[in-house]
PDB file of N, CA and C in Angstrom:
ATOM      1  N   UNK A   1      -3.977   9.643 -14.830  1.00  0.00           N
ATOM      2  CA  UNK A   1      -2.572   9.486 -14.529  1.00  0.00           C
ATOM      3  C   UNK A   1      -2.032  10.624 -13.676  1.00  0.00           C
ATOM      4  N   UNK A   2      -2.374  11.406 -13.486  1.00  0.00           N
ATOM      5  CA  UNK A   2      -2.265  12.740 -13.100  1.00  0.00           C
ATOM      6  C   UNK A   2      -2.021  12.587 -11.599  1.00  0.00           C
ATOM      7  N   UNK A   3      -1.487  13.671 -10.745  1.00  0.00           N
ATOM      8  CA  UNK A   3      -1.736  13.320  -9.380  1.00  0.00           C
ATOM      9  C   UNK A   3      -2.592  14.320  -8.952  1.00  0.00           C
ATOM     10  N   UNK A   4      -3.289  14.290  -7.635  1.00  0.00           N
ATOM     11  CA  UNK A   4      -4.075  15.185  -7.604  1.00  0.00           C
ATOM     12  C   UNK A   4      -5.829  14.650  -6.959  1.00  0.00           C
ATOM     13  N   UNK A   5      -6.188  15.064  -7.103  1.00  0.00           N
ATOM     14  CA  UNK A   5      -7.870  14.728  -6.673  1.00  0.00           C
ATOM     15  C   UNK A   5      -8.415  13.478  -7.452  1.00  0.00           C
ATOM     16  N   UNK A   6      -7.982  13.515  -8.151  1.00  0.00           N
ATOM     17  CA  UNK A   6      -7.865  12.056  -9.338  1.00  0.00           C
ATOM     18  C   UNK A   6      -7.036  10.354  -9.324  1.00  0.00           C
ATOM     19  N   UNK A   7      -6.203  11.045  -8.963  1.00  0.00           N
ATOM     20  CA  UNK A   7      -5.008  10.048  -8.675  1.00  0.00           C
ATOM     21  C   UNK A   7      -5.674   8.871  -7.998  1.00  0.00           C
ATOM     22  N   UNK A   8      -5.899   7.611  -8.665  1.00  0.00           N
ATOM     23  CA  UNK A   8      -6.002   6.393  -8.420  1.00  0.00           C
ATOM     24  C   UNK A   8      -7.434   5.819  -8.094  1.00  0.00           C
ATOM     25  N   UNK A   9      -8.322   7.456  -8.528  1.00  0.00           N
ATOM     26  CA  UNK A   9      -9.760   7.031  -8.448  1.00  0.00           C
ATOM     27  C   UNK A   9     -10.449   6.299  -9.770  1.00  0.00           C
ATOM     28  N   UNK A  10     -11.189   5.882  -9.566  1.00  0.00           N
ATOM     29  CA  UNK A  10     -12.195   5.195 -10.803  1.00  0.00           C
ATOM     30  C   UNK A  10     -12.418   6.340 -11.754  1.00  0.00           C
ATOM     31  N   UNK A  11     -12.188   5.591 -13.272  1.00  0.00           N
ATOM     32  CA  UNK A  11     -12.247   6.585 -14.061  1.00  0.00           C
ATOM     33  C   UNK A  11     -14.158   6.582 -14.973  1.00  0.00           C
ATOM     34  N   UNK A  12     -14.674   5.723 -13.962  1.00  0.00           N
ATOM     35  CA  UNK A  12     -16.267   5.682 -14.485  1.00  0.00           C
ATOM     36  C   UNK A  12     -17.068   7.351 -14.538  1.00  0.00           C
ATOM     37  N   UNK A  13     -17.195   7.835 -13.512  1.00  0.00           N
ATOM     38  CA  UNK A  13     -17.653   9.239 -12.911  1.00  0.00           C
ATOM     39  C   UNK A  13     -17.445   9.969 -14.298  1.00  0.00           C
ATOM     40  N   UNK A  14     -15.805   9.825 -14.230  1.00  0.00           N
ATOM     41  CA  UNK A  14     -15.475  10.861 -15.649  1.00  0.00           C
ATOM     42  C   UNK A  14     -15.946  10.671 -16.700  1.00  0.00           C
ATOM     43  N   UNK A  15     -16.115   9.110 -17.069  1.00  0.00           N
ATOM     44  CA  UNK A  15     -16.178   8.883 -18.787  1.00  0.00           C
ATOM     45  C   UNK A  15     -17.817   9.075 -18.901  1.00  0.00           C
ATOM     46  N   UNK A  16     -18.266   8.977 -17.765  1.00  0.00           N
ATOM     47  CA  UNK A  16     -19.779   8.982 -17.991  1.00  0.00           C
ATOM     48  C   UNK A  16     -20.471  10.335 -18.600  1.00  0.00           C
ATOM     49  N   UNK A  17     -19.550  11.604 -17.809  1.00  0.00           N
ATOM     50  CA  UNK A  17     -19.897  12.571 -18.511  1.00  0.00           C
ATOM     51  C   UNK A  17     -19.526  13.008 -19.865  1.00  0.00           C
ATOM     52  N   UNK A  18     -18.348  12.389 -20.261  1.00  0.00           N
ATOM     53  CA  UNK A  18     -18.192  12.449 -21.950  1.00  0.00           C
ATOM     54  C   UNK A  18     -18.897  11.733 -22.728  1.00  0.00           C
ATOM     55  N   UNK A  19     -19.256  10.527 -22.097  1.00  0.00           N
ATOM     56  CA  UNK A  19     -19.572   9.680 -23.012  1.00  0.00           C
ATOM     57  C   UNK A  19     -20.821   8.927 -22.133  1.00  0.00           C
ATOM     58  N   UNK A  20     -22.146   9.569 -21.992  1.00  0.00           N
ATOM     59  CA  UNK A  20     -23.622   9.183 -21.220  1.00  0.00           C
ATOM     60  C   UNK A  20     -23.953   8.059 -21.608  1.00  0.00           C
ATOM     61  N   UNK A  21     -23.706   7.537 -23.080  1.00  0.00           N
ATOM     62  CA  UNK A  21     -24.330   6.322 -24.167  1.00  0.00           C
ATOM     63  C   UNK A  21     -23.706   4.975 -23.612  1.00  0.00           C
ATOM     64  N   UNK A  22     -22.198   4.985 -22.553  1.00  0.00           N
ATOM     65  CA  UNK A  22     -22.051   4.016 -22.298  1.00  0.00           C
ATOM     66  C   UNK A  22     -22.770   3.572 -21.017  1.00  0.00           C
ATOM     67  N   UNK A  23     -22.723   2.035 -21.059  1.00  0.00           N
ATOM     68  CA  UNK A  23     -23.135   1.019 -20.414  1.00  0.00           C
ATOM     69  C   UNK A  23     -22.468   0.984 -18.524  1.00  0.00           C
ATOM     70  N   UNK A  24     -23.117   0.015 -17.995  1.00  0.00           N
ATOM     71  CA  UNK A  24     -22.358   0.303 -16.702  1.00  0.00           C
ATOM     72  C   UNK A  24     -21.176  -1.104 -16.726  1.00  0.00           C
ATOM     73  N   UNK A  25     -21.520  -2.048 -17.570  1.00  0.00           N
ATOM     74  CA  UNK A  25     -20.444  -2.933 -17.799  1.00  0.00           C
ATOM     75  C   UNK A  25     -19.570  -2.220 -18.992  1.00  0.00           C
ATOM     76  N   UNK A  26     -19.522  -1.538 -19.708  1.00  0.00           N
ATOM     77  CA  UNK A  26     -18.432  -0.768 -20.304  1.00  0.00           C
ATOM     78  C   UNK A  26     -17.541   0.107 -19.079  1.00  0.00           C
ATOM     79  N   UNK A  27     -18.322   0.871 -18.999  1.00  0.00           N
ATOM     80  CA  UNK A  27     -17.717   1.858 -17.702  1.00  0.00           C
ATOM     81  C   UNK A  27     -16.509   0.745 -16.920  1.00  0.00           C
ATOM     82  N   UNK A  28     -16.868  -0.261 -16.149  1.00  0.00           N
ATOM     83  CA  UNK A  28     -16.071  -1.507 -15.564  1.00  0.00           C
ATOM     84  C   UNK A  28     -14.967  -1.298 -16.439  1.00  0.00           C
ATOM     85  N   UNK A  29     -15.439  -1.893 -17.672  1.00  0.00           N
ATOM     86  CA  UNK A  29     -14.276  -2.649 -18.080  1.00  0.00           C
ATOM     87  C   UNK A  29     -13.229  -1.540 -18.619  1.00  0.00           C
ATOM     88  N   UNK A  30     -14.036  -0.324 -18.914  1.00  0.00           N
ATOM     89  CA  UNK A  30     -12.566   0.928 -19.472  1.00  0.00           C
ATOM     90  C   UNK A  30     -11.794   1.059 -17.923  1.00  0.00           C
ATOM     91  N   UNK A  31     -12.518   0.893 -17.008  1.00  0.00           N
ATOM     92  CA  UNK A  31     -11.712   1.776 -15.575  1.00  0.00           C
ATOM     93  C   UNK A  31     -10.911   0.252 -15.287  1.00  0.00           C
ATOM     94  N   UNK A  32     -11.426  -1.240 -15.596  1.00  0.00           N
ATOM     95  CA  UNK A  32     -10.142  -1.930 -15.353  1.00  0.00           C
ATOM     96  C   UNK A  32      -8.975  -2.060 -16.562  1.00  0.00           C
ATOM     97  N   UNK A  33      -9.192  -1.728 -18.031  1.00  0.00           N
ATOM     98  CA  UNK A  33      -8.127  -1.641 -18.679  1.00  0.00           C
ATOM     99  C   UNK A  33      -7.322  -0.591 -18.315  1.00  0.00           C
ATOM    100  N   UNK A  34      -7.614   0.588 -17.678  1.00  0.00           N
ATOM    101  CA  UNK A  34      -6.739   1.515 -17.079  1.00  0.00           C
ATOM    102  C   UNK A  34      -5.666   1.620 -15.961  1.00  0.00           C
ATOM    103  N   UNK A  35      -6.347   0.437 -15.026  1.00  0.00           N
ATOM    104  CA  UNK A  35      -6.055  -0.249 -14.049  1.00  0.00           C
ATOM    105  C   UNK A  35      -4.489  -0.818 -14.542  1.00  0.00           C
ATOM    106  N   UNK A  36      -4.838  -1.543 -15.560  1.00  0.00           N
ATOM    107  CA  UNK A  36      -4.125  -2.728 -15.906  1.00  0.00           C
ATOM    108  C   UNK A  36      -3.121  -1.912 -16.608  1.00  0.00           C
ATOM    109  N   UNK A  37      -2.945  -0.761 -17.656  1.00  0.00           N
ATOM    110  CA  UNK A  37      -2.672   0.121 -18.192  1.00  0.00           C
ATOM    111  C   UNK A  37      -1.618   0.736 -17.507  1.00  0.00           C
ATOM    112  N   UNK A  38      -1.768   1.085 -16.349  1.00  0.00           N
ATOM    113  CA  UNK A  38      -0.995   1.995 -15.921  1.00  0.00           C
ATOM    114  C   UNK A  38      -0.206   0.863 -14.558  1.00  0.00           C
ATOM    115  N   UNK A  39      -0.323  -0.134 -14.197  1.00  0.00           N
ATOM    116  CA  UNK A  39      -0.004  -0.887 -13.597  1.00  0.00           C
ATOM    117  C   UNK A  39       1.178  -1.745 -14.408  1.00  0.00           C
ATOM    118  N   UNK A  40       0.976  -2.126 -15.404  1.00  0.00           N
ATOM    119  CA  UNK A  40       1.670  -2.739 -16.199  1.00  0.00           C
ATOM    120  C   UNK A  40       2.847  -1.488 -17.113  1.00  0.00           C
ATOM    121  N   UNK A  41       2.785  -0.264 -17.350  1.00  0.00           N
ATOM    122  CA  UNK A  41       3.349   0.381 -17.156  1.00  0.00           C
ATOM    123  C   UNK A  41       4.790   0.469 -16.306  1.00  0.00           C
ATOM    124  N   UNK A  42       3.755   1.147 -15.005  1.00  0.00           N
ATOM    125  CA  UNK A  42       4.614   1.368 -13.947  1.00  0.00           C
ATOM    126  C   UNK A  42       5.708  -0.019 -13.413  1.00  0.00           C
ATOM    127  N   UNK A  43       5.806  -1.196 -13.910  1.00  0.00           N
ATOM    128  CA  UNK A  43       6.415  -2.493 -13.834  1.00  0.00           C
ATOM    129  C   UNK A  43       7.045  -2.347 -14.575  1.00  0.00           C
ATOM    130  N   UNK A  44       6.899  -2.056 -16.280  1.00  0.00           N
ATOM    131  CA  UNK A  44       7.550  -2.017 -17.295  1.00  0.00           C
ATOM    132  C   UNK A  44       8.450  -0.772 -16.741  1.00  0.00           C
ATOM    133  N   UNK A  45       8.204   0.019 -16.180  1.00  0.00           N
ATOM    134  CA  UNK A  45       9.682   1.643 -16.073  1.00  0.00           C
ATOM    135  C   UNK A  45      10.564   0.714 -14.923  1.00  0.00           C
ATOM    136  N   UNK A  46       9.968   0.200 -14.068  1.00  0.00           N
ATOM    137  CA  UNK A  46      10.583  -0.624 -13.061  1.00  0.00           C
ATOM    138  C   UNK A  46      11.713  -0.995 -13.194  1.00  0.00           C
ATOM    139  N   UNK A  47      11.369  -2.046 -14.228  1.00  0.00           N
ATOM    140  CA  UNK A  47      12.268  -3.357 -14.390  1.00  0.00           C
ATOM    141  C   UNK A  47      12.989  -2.563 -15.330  1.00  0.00           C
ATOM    142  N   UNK A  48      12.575  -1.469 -16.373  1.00  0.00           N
ATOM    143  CA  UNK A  48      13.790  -0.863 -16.580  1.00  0.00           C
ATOM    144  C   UNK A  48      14.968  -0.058 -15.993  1.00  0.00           C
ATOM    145  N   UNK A  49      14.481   0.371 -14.992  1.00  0.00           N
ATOM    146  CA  UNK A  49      15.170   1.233 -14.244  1.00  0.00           C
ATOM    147  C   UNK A  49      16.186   0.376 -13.155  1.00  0.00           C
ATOM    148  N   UNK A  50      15.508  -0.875 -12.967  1.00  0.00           N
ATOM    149  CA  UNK A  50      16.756  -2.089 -12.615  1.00  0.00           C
ATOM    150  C   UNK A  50      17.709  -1.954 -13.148  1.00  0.00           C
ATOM    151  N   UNK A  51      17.615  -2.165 -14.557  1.00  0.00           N
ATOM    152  CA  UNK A  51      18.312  -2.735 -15.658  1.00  0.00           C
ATOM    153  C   UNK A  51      19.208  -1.694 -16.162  1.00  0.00           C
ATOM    154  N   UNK A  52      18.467  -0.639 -16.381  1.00  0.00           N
ATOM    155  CA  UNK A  52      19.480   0.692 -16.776  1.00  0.00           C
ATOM    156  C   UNK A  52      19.943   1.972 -15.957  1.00  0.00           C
ATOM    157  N   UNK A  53      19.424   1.537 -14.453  1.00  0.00           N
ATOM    158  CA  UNK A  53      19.717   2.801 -13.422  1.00  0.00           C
ATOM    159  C   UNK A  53      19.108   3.841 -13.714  1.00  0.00           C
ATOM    160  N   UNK A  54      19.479   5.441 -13.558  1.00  0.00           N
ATOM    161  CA  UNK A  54      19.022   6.201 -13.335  1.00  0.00           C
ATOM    162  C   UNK A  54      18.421   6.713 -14.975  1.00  0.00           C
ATOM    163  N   UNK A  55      20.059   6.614 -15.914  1.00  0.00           N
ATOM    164  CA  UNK A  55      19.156   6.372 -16.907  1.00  0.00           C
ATOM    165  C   UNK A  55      18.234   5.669 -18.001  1.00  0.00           C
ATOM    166  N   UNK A  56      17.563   5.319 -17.436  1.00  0.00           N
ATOM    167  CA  UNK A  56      16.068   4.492 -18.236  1.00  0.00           C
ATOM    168  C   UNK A  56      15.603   5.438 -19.413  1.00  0.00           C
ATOM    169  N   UNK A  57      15.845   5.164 -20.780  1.00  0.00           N
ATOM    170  CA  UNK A  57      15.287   5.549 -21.313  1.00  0.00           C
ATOM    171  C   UNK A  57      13.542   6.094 -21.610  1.00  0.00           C
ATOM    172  N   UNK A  58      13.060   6.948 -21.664  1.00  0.00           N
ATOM    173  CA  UNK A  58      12.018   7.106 -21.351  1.00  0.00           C
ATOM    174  C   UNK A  58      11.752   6.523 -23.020  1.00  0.00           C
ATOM    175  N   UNK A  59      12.812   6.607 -24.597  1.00  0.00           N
ATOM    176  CA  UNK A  59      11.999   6.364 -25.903  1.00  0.00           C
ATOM    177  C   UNK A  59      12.221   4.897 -25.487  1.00  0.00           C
ATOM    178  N   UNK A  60      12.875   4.148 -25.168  1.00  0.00           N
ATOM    179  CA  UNK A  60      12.781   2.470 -25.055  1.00  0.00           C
ATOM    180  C   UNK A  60      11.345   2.078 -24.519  1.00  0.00           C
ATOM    181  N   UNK A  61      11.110   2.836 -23.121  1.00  0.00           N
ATOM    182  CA  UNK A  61       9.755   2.521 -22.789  1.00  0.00           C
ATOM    183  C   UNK A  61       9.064   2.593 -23.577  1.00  0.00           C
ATOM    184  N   UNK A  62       8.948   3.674 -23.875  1.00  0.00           N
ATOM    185  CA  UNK A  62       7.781   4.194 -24.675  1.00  0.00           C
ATOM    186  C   UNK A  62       7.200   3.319 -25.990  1.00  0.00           C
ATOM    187  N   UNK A  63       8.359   3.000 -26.654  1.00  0.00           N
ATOM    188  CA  UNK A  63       8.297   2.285 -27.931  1.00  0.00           C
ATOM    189  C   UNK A  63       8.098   0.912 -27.879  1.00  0.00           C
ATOM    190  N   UNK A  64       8.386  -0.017 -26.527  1.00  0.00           N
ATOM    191  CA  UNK A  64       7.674  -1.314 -26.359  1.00  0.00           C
ATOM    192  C   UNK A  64       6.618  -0.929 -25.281  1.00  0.00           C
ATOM    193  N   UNK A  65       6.111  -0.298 -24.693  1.00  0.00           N
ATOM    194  CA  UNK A  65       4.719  -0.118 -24.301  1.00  0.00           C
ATOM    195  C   UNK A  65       3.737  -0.020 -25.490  1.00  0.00           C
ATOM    196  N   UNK A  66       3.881   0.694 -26.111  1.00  0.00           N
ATOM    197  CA  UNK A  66       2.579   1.285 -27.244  1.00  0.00           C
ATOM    198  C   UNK A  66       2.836  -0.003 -27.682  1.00  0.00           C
ATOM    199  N   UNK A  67       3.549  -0.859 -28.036  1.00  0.00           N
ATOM    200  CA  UNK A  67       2.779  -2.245 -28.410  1.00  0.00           C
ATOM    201  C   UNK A  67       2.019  -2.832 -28.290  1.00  0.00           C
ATOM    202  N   UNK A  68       1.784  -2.668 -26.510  1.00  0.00           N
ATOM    203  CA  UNK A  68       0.779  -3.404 -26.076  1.00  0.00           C
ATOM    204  C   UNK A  68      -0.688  -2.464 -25.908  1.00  0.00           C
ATOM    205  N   UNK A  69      -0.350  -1.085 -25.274  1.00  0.00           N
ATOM    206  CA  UNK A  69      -1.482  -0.180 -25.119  1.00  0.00           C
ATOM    207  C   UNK A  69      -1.170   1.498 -26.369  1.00  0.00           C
ATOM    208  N   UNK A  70      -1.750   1.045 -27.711  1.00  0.00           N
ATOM    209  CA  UNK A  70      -1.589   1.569 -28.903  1.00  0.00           C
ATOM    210  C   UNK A  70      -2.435   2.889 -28.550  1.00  0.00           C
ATOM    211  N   UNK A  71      -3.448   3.006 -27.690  1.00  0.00           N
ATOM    212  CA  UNK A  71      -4.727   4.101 -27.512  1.00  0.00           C
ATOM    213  C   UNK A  71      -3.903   4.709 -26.118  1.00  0.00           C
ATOM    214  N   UNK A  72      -2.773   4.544 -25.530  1.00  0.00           N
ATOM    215  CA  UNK A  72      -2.337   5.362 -24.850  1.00  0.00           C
ATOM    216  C   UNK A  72      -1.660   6.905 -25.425  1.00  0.00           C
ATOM    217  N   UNK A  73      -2.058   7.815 -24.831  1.00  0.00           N
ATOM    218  CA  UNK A  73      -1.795   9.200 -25.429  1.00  0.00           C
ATOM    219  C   UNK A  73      -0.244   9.980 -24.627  1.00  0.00           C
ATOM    220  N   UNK A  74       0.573  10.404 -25.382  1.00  0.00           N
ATOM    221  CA  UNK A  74       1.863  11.106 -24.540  1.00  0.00           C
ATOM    222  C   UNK A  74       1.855  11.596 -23.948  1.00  0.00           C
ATOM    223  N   UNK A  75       0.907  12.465 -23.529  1.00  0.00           N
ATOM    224  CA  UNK A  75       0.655  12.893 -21.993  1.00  0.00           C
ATOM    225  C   UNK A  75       0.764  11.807 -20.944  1.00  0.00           C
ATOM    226  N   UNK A  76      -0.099  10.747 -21.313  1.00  0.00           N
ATOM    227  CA  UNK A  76       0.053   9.554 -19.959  1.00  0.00           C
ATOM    228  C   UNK A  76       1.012   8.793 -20.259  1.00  0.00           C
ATOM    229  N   UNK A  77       1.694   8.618 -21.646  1.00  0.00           N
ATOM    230  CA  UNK A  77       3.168   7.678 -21.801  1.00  0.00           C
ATOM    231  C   UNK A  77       4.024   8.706 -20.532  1.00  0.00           C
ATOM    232  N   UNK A  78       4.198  10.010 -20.786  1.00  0.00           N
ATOM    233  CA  UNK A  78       4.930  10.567 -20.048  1.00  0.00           C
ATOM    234  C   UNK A  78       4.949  10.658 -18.160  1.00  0.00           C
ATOM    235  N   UNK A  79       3.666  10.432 -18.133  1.00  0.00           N
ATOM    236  CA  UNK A  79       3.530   9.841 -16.636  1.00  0.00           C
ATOM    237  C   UNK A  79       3.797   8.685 -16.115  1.00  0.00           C
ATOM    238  N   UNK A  80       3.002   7.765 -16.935  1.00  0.00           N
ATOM    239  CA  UNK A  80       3.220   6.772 -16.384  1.00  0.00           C
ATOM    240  C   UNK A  80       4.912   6.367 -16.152  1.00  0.00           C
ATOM    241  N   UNK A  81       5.698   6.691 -17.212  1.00  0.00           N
ATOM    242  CA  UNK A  81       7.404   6.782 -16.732  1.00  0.00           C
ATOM    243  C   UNK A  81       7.761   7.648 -15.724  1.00  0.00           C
ATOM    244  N   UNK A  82       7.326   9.323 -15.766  1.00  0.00           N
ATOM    245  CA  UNK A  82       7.708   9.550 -14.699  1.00  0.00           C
ATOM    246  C   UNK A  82       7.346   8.945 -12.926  1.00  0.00           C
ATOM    247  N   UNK A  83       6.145   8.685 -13.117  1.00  0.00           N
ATOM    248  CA  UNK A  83       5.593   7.875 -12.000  1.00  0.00           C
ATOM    249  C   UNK A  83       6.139   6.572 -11.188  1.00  0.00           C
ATOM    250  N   UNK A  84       6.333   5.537 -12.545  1.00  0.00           N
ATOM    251  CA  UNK A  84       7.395   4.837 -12.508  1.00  0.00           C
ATOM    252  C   UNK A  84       8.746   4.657 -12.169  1.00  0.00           C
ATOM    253  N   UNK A  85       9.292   6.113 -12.730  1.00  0.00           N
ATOM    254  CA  UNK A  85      10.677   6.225 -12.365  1.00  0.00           C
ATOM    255  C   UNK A  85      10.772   6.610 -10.936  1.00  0.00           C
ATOM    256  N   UNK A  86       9.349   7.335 -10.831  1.00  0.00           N
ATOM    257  CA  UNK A  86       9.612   7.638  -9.087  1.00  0.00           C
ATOM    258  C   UNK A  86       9.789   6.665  -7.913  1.00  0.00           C
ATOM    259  N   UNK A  87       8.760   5.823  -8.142  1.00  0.00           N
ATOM    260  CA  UNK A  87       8.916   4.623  -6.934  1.00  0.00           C
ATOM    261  C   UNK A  87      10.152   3.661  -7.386  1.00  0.00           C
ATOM    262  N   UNK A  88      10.740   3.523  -8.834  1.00  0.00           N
ATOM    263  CA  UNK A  88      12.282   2.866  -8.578  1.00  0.00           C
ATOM    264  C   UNK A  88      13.108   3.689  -7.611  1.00  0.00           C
ATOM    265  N   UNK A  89      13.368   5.053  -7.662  1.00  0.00           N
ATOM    266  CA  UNK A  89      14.248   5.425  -7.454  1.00  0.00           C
ATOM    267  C   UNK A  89      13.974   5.821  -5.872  1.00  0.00           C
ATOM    268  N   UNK A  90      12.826   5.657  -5.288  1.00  0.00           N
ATOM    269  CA  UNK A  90      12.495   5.667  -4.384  1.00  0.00           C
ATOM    270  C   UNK A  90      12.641   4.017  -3.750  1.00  0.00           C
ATOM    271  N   UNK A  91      12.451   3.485  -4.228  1.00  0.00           N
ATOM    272  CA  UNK A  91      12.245   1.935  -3.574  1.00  0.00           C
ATOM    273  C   UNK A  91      13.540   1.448  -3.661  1.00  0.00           C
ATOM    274  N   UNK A  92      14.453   1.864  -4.851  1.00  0.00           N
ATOM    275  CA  UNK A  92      16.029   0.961  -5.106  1.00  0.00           C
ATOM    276  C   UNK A  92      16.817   2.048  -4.126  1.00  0.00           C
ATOM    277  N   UNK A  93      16.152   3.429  -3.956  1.00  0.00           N
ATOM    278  CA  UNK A  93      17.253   4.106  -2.971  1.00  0.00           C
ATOM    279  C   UNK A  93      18.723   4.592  -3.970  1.00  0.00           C
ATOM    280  N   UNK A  94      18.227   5.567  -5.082  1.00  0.00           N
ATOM    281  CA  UNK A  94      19.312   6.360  -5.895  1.00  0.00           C
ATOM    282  C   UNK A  94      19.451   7.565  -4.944  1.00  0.00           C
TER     283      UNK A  94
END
């Protein structure tokens, strides 16, 4: 989630070195739930930030996201909103 040298690359490379025991169809499928993760996210701050302007709650997000992605950690809840909030407020023009 991070920006940086990382930002929007495949997260296979990485998990491989924590975790050698996985598969190359595991690897896939963690780097597309992440995909999907942070995509579905960044839609969810969106459409809030429609809805509530500048201030979008970051606990509203937060508390119907982890519904759906429970293994997301607050470090990346906190990105993925700020990230989010960036291209609303960039794209709606605050």
């Amino acid at each position: 989630m991070e920006f940086g040298s990382n930002w929007l690359q495949p997260v296979q490379s990485r998990l491989v070195k924590l975790y050698p025991e996985l598969s190359e169809t595991e690897l896939e499928n963690y780097n597309s739930k992440c995909k999907t993760a942070m995509t579905t996210g960044h839609d969810h701050v969106y459409a809030l930030a429609e809805q509530s302007g500048k201030d979008a709650s970051f606990d509203i997000f937060a508390t119907n996201y982890i519904k759906s992605y429970p293994w997301v950690n607050d470090k990346n809840l906190k990105h993925i909103f700020s990230q989010g909030m960036y291209y609303a407020w960039k794209d709606i023009g605050w």
